[in-house]
C-alpha atoms as a PDB file:
ATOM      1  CA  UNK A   1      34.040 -13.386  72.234  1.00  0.00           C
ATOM      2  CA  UNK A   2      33.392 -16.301  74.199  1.00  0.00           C
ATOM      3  CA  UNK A   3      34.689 -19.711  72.986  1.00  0.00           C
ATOM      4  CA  UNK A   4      30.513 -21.159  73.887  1.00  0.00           C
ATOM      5  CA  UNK A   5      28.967 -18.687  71.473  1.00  0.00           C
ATOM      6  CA  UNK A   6      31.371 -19.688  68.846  1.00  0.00           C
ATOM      7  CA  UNK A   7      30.430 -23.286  69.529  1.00  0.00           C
ATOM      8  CA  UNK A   8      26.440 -22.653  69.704  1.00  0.00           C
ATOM      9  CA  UNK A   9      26.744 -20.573  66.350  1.00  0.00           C
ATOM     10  CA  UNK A  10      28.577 -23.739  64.814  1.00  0.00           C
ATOM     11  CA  UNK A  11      26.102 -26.421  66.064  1.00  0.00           C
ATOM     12  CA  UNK A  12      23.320 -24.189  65.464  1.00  0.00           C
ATOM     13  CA  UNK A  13      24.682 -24.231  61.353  1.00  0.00           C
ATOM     14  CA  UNK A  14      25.040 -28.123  61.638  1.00  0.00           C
ATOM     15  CA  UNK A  15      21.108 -28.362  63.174  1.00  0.00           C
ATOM     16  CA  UNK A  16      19.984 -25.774  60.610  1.00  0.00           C
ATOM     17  CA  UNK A  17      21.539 -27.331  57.918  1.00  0.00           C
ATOM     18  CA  UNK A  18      20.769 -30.895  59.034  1.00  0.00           C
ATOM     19  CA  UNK A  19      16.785 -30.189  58.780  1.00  0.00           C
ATOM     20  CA  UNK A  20      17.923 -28.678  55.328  1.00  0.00           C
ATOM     21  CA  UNK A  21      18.883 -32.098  54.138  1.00  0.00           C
ATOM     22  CA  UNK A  22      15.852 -34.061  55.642  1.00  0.00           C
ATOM     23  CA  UNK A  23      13.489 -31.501  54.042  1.00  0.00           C
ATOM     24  CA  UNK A  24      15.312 -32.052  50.353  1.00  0.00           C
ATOM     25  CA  UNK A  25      15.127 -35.522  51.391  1.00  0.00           C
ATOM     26  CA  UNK A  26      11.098 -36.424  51.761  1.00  0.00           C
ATOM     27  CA  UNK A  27      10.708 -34.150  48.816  1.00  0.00           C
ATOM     28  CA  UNK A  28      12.953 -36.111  46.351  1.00  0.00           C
ATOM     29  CA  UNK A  29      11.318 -39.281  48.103  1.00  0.00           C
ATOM     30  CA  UNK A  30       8.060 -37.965  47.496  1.00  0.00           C
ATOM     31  CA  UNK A  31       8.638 -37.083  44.166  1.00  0.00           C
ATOM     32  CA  UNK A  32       6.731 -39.483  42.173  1.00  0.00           C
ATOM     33  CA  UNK A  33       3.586 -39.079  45.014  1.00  0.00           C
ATOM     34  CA  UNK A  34       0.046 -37.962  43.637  1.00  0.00           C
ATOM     35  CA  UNK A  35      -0.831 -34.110  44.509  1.00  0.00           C
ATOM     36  CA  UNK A  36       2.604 -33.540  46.511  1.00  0.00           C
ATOM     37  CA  UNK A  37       4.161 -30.428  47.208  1.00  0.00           C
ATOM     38  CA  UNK A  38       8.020 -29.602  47.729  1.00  0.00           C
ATOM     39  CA  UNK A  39       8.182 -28.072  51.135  1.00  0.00           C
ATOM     40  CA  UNK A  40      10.940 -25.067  51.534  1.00  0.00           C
ATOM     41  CA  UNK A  41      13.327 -24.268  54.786  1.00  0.00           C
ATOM     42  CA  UNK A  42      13.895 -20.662  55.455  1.00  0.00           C
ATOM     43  CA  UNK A  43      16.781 -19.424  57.437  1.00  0.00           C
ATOM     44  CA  UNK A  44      17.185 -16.340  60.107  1.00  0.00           C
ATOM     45  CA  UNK A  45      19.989 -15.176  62.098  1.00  0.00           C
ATOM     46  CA  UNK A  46      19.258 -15.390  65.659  1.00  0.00           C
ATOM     47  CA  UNK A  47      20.123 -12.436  68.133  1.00  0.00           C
ATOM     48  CA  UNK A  48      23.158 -10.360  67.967  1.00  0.00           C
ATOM     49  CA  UNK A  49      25.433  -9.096  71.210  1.00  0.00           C
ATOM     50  CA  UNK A  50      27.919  -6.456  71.203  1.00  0.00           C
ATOM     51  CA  UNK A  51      31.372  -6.897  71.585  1.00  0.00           C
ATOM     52  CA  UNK A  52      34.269  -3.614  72.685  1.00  0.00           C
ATOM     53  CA  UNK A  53      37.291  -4.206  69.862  1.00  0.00           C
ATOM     54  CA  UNK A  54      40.245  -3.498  71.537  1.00  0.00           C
ATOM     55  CA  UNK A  55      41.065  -1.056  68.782  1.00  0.00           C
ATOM     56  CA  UNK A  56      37.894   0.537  68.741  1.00  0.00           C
ATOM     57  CA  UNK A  57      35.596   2.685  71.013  1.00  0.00           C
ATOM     58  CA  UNK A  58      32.564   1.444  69.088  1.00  0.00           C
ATOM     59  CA  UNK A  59      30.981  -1.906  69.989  1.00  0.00           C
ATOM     60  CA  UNK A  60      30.984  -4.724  67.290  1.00  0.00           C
ATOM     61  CA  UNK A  61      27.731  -6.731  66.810  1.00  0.00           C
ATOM     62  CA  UNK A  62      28.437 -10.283  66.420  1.00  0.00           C
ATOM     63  CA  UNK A  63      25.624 -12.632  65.300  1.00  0.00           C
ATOM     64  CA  UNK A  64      25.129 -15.925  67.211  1.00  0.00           C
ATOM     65  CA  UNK A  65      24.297 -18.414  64.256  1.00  0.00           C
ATOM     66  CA  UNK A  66      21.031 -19.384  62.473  1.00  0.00           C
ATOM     67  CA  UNK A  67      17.803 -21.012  62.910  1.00  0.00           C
ATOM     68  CA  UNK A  68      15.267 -22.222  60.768  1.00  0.00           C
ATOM     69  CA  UNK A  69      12.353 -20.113  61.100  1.00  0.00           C
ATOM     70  CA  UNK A  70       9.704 -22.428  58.765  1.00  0.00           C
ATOM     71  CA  UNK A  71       9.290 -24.736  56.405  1.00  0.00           C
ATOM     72  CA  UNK A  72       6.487 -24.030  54.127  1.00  0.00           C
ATOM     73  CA  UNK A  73       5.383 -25.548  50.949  1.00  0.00           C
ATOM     74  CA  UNK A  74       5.122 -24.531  47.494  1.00  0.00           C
ATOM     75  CA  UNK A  75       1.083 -24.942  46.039  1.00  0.00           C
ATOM     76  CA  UNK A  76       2.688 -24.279  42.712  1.00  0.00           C
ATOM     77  CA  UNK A  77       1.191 -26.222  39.449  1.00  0.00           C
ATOM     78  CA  UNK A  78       2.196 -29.606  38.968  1.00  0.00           C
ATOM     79  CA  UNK A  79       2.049 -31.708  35.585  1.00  0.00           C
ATOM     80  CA  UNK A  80      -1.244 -33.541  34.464  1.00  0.00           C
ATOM     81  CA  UNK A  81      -0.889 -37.160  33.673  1.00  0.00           C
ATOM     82  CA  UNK A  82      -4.183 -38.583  32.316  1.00  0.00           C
ATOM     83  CA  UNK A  83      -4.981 -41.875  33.291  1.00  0.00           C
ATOM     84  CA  UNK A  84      -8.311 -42.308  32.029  1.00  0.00           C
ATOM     85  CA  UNK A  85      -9.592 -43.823  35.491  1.00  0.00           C
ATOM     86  CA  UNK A  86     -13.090 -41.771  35.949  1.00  0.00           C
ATOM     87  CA  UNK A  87     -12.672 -41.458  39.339  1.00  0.00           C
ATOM     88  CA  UNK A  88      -9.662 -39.827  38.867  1.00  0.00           C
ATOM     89  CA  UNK A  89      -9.859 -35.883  38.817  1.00  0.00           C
ATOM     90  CA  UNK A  90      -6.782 -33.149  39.112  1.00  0.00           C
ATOM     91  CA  UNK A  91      -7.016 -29.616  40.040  1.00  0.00           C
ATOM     92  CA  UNK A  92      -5.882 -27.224  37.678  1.00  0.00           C
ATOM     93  CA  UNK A  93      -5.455 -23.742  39.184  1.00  0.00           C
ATOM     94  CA  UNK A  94      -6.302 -23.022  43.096  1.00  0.00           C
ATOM     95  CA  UNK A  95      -8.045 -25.207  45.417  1.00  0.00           C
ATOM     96  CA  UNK A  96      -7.989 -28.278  47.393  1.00  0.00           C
ATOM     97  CA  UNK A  97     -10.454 -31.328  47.373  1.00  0.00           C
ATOM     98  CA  UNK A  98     -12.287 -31.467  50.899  1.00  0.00           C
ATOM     99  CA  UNK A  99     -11.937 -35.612  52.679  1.00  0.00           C
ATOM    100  CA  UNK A 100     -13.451 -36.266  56.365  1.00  0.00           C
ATOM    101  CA  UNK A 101     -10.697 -37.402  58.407  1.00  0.00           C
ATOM    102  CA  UNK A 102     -11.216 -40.082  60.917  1.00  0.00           C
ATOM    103  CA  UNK A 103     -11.758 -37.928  63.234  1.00  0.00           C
ATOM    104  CA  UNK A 104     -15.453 -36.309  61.139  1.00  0.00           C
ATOM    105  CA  UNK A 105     -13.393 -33.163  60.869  1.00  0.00           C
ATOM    106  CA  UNK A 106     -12.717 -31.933  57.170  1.00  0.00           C
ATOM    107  CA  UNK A 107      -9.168 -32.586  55.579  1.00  0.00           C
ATOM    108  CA  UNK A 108      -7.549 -31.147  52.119  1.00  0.00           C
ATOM    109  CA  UNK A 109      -5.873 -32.217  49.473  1.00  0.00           C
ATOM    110  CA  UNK A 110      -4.777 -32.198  45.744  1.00  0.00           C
ATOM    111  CA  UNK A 111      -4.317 -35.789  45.393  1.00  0.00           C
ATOM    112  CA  UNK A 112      -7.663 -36.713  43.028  1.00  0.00           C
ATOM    113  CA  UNK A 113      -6.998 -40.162  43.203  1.00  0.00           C
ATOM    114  CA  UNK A 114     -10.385 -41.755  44.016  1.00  0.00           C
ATOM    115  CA  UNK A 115     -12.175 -45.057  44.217  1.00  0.00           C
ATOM    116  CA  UNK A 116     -15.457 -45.841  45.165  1.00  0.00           C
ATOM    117  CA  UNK A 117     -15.951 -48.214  48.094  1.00  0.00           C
ATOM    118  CA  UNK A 118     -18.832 -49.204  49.961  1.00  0.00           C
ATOM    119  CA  UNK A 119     -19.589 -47.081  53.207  1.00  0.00           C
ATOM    120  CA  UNK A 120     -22.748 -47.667  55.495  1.00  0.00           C
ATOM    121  CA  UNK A 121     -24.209 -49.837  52.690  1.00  0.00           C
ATOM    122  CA  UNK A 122     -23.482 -47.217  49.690  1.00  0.00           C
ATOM    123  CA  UNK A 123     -21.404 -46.556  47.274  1.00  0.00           C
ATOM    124  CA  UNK A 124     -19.102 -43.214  47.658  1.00  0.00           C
ATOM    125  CA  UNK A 125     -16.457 -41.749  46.683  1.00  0.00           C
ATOM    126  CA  UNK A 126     -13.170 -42.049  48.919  1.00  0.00           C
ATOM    127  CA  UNK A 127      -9.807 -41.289  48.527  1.00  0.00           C
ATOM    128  CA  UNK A 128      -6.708 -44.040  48.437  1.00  0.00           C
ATOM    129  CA  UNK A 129      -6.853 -43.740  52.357  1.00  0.00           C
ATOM    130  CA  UNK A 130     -10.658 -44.841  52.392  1.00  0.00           C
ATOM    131  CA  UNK A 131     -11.261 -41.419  53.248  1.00  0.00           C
ATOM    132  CA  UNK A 132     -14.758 -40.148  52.445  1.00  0.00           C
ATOM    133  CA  UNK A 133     -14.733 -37.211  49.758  1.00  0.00           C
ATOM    134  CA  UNK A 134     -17.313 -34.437  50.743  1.00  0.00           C
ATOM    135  CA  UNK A 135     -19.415 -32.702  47.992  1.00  0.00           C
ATOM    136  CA  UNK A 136     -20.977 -29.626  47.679  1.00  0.00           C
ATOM    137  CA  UNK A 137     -23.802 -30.437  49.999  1.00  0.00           C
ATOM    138  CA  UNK A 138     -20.893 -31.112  52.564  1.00  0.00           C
ATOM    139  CA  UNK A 139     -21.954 -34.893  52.899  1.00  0.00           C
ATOM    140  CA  UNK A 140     -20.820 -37.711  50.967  1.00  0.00           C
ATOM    141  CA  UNK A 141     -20.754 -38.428  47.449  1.00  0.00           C
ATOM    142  CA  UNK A 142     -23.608 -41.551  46.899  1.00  0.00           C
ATOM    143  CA  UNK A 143     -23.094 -43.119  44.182  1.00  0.00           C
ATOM    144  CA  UNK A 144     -25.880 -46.223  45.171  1.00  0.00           C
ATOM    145  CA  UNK A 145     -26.107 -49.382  46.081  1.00  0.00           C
ATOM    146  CA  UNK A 146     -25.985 -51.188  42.770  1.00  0.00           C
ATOM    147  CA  UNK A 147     -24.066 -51.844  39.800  1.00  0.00           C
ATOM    148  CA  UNK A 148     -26.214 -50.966  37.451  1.00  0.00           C
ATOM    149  CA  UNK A 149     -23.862 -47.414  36.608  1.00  0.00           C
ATOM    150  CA  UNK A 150     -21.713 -47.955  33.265  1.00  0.00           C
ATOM    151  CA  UNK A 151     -19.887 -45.354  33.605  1.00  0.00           C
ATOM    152  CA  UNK A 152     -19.281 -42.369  35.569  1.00  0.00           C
ATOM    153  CA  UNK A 153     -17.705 -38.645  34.413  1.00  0.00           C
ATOM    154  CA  UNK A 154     -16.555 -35.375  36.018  1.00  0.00           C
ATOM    155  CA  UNK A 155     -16.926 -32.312  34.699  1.00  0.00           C
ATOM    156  CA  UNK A 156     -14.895 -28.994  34.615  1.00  0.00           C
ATOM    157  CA  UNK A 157     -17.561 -27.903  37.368  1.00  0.00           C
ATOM    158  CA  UNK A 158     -17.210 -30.799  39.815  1.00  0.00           C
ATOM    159  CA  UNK A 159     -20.626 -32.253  38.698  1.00  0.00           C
ATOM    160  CA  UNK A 160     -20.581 -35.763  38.534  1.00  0.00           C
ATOM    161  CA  UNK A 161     -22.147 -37.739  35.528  1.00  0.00           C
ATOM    162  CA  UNK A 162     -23.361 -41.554  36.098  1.00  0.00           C
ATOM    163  CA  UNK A 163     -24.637 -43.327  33.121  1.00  0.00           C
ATOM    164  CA  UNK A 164     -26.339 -46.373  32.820  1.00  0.00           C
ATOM    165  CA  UNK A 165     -28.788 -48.264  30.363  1.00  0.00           C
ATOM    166  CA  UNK A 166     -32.153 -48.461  30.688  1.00  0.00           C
ATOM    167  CA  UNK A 167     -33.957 -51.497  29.178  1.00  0.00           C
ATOM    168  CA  UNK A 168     -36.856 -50.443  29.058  1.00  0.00           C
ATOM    169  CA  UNK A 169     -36.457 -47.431  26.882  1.00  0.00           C
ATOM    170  CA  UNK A 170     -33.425 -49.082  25.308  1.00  0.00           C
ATOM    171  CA  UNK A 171     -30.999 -46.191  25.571  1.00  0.00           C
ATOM    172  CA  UNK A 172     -28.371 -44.674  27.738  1.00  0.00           C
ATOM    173  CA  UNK A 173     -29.358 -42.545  30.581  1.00  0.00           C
ATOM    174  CA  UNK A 174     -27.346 -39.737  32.381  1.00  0.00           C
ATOM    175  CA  UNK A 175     -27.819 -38.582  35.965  1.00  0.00           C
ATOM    176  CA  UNK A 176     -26.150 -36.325  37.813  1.00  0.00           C
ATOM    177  CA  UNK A 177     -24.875 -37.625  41.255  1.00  0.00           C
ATOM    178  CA  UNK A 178     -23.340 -35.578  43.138  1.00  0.00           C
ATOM    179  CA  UNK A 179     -20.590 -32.486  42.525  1.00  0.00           C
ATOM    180  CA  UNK A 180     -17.367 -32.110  44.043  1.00  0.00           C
ATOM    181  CA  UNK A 181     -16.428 -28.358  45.592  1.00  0.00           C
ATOM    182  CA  UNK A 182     -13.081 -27.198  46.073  1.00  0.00           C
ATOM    183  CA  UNK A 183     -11.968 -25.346  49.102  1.00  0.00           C
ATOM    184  CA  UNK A 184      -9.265 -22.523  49.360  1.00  0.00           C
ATOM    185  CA  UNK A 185      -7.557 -20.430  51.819  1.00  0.00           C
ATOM    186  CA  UNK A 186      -6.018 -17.091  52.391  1.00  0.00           C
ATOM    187  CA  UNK A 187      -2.926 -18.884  53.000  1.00  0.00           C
ATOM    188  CA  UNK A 188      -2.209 -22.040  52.102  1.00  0.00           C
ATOM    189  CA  UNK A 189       0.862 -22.397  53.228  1.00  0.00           C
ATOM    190  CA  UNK A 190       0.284 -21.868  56.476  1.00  0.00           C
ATOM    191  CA  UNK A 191      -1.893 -25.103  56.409  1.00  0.00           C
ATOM    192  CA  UNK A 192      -0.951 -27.764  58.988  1.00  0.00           C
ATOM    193  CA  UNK A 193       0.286 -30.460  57.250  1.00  0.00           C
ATOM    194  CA  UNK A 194      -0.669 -34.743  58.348  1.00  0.00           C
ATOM    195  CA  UNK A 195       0.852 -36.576  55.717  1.00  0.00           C
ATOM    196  CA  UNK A 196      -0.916 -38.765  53.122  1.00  0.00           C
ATOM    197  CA  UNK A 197      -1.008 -35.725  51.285  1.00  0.00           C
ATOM    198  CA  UNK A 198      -3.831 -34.568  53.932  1.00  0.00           C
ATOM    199  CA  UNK A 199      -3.542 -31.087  55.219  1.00  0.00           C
ATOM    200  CA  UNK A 200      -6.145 -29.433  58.152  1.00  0.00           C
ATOM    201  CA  UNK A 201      -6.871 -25.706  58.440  1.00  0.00           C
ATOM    202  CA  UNK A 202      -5.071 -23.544  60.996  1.00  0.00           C
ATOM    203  CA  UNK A 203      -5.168 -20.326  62.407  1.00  0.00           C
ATOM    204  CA  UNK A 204      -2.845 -19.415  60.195  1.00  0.00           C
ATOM    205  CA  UNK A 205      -3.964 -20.307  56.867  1.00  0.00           C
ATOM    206  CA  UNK A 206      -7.365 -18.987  57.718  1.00  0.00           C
ATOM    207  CA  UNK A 207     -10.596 -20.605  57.591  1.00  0.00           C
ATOM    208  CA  UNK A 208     -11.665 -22.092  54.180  1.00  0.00           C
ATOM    209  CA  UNK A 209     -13.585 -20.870  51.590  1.00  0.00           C
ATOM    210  CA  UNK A 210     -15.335 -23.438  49.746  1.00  0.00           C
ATOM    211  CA  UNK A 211     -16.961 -22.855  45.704  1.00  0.00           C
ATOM    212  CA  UNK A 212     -17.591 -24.742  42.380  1.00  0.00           C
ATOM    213  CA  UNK A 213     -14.518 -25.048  40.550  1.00  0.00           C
ATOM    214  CA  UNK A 214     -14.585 -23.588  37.307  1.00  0.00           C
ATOM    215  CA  UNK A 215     -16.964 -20.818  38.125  1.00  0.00           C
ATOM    216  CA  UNK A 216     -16.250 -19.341  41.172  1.00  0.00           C
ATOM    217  CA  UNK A 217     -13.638 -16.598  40.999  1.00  0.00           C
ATOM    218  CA  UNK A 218     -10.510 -17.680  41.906  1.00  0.00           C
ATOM    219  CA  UNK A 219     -11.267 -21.365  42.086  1.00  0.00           C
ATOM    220  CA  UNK A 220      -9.299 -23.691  39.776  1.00  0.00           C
ATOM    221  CA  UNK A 221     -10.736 -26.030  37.513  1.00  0.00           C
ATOM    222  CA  UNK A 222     -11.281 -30.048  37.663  1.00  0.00           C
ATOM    223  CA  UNK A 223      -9.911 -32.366  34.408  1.00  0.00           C
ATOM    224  CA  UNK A 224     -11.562 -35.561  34.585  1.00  0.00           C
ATOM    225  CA  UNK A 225      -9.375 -38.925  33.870  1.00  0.00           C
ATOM    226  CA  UNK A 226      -6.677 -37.263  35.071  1.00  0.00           C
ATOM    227  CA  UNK A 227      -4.146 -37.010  38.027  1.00  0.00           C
ATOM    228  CA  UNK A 228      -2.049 -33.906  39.303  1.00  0.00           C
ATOM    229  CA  UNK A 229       1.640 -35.154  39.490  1.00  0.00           C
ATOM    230  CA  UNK A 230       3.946 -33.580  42.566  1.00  0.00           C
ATOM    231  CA  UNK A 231       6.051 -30.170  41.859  1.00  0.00           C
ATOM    232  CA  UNK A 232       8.802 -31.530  42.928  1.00  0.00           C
ATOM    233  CA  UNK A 233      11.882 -30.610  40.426  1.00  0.00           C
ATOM    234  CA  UNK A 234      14.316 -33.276  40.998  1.00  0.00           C
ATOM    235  CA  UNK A 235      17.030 -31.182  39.498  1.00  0.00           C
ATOM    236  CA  UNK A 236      16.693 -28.644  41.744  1.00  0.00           C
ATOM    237  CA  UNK A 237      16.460 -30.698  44.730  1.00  0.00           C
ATOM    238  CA  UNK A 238      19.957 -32.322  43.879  1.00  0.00           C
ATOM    239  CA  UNK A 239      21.274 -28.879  43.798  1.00  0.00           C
ATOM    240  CA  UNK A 240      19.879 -27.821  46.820  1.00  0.00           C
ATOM    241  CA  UNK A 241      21.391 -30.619  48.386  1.00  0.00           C
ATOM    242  CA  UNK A 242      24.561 -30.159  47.405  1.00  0.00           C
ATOM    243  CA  UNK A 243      24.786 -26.802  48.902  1.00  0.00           C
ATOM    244  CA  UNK A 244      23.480 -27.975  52.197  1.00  0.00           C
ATOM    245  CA  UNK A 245      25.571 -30.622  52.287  1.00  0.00           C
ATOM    246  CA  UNK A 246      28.619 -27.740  52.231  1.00  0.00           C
ATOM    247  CA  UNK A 247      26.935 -25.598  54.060  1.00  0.00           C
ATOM    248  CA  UNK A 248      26.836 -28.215  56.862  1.00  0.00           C
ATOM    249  CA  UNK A 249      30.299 -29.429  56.248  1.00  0.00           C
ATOM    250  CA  UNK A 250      31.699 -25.591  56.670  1.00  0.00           C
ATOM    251  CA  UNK A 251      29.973 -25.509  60.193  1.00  0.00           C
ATOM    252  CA  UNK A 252      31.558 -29.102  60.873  1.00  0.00           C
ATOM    253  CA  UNK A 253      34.941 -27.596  59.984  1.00  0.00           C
ATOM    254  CA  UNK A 254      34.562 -24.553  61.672  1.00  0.00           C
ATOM    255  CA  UNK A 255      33.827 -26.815  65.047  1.00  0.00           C
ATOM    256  CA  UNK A 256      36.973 -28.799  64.010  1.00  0.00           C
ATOM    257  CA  UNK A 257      38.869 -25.741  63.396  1.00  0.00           C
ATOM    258  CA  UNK A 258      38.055 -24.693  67.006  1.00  0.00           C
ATOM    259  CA  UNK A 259      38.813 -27.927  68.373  1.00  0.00           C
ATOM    260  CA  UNK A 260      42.582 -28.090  67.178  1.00  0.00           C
ATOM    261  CA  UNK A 261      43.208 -24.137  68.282  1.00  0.00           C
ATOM    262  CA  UNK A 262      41.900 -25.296  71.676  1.00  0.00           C
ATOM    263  CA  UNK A 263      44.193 -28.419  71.638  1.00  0.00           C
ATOM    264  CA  UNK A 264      47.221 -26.208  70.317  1.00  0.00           C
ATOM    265  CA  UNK A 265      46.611 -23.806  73.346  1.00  0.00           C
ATOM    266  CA  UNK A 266      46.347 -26.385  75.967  1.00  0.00           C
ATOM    267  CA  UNK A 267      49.449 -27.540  74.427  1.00  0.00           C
ATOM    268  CA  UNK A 268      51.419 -24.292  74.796  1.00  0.00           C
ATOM    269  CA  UNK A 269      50.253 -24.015  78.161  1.00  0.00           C
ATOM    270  CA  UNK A 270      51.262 -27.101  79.652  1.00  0.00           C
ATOM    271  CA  UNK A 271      54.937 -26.477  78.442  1.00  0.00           C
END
């Protein structure tokens, strides 16, 4: 076997094992970030060649190292936290929140951590980026362009609940704004990921199927007041790292290893 492929195979580990770390990394970093998910490498072993033993007719197949292949992430459940904000909303179950990107093309996410701000000379909903959330009507949620709203609410169902007093009939009234949708896909982990907790449909996630939560099959439900914490399980993640960091000091030592048998034949030759 040629000294090169045992060289590629061993800086192939320490590159593999490298992006290991970084992933583990950004998730225990991002552990304490609204609506995060832990992203997950996976491994392959790249192409084998075969090899004629001396001691054998047969030919031996001898892998060439590893490669990551993807790194997807995990739309598992994450913890509630209520926070009694009423712009604040978390997903439980399937589904993302749709924003409009700068861009005016749709984004997702499962970070429910909302404001309202003032956009074109109205009130709407936006996300921490400024981001403005879409409703079911695929346009902006309006809240208006006064103050006179006490209060507002979100239901199970999206719909959103503005209350306010009226003097003249001395009593609280409720209107109905607006209602959030949730979108989902075939495969969300095959959705491209931006950052701020933003994701955009690819080809192959699929295209996005948007319903009410709550009553739509398979969409999840929204809690009101409340925030969806990140999945990341810090204990876990330490572990993880721990075995990557071996695993990447094994293929450091097995280049090291090679190193000092190449040095110990040079020397044998030159006597």
């Amino acid at each position: 076997m040629p000294i090169s492929h045992i060289v590629r195979s061993a800086v192939a580990g320490m590159l593999s094992h490298k992006l290991h770390l970084d992933t583990i990394a950004n998730n225990l970093a991002n552990s304490n970030t609204t609506g995060f998910k832990a992203a997950k490498v996976h491994f392959q072993d790249v192409l084998y060649q075969n090899y004629t033993h001396a001691a054998n007719v047969e030919d031996v197949q001898v892998g060439a190292g590893v490669r990551p292949s993807a790194i997807t992430p995990a739309y598992t459940q994450g913890d509630l936290e209520q926070t009694d904000m009423p712009t604040d909303v978390a997903i439980y179950g399937d589904g993302f929140f749709r924003v409009q990107a700068p861009d005016g093309t749709p984004a997702y996410t499962r970070n429910g951590s909302f404001h309202l701000d003032i956009v074109g000379g109205q009130r709407v909903l936006v996300n921490g980026d400024g981001h403005v959330v879409l409703g079911a009507d695929n346009g902006p949620i309006i809240v208006g362009t006064d103050h006179s709203a006490q209060s507002l609410a979100i239901l199970a169902n999206g719909d959103i609940q503005a209350t306010r007093f009226d003097e003249a009939r001395a009593t609280d009234v409720v209107t109905t704004i607006g209602q959030l949708s949730l979108a989902r896909f075939v495969n969300p982990e095959g959705l491209e990921l931006v950052g701020q907790t933003l994701a955009r449909a690819s080809v192959t996630s699929g295209a996005a199927e948007v319903g009410v939560a709550g009553t739509t099959v398979g969409f999840g439900q929204l809690v009101g007041g409340t925030l969806e914490r990140s999945n990341v399980n810090v204990a876990d993640e330490m572990t993880s790292m721990v075995q990557a960091q071996r695993a990447y000091s094994l293929s450091v030592q097995a280049l090291k290893t090679l190193d000092e048998m190449i040095g110990l034949a040079n020397n044998i030759r030159s006597r």
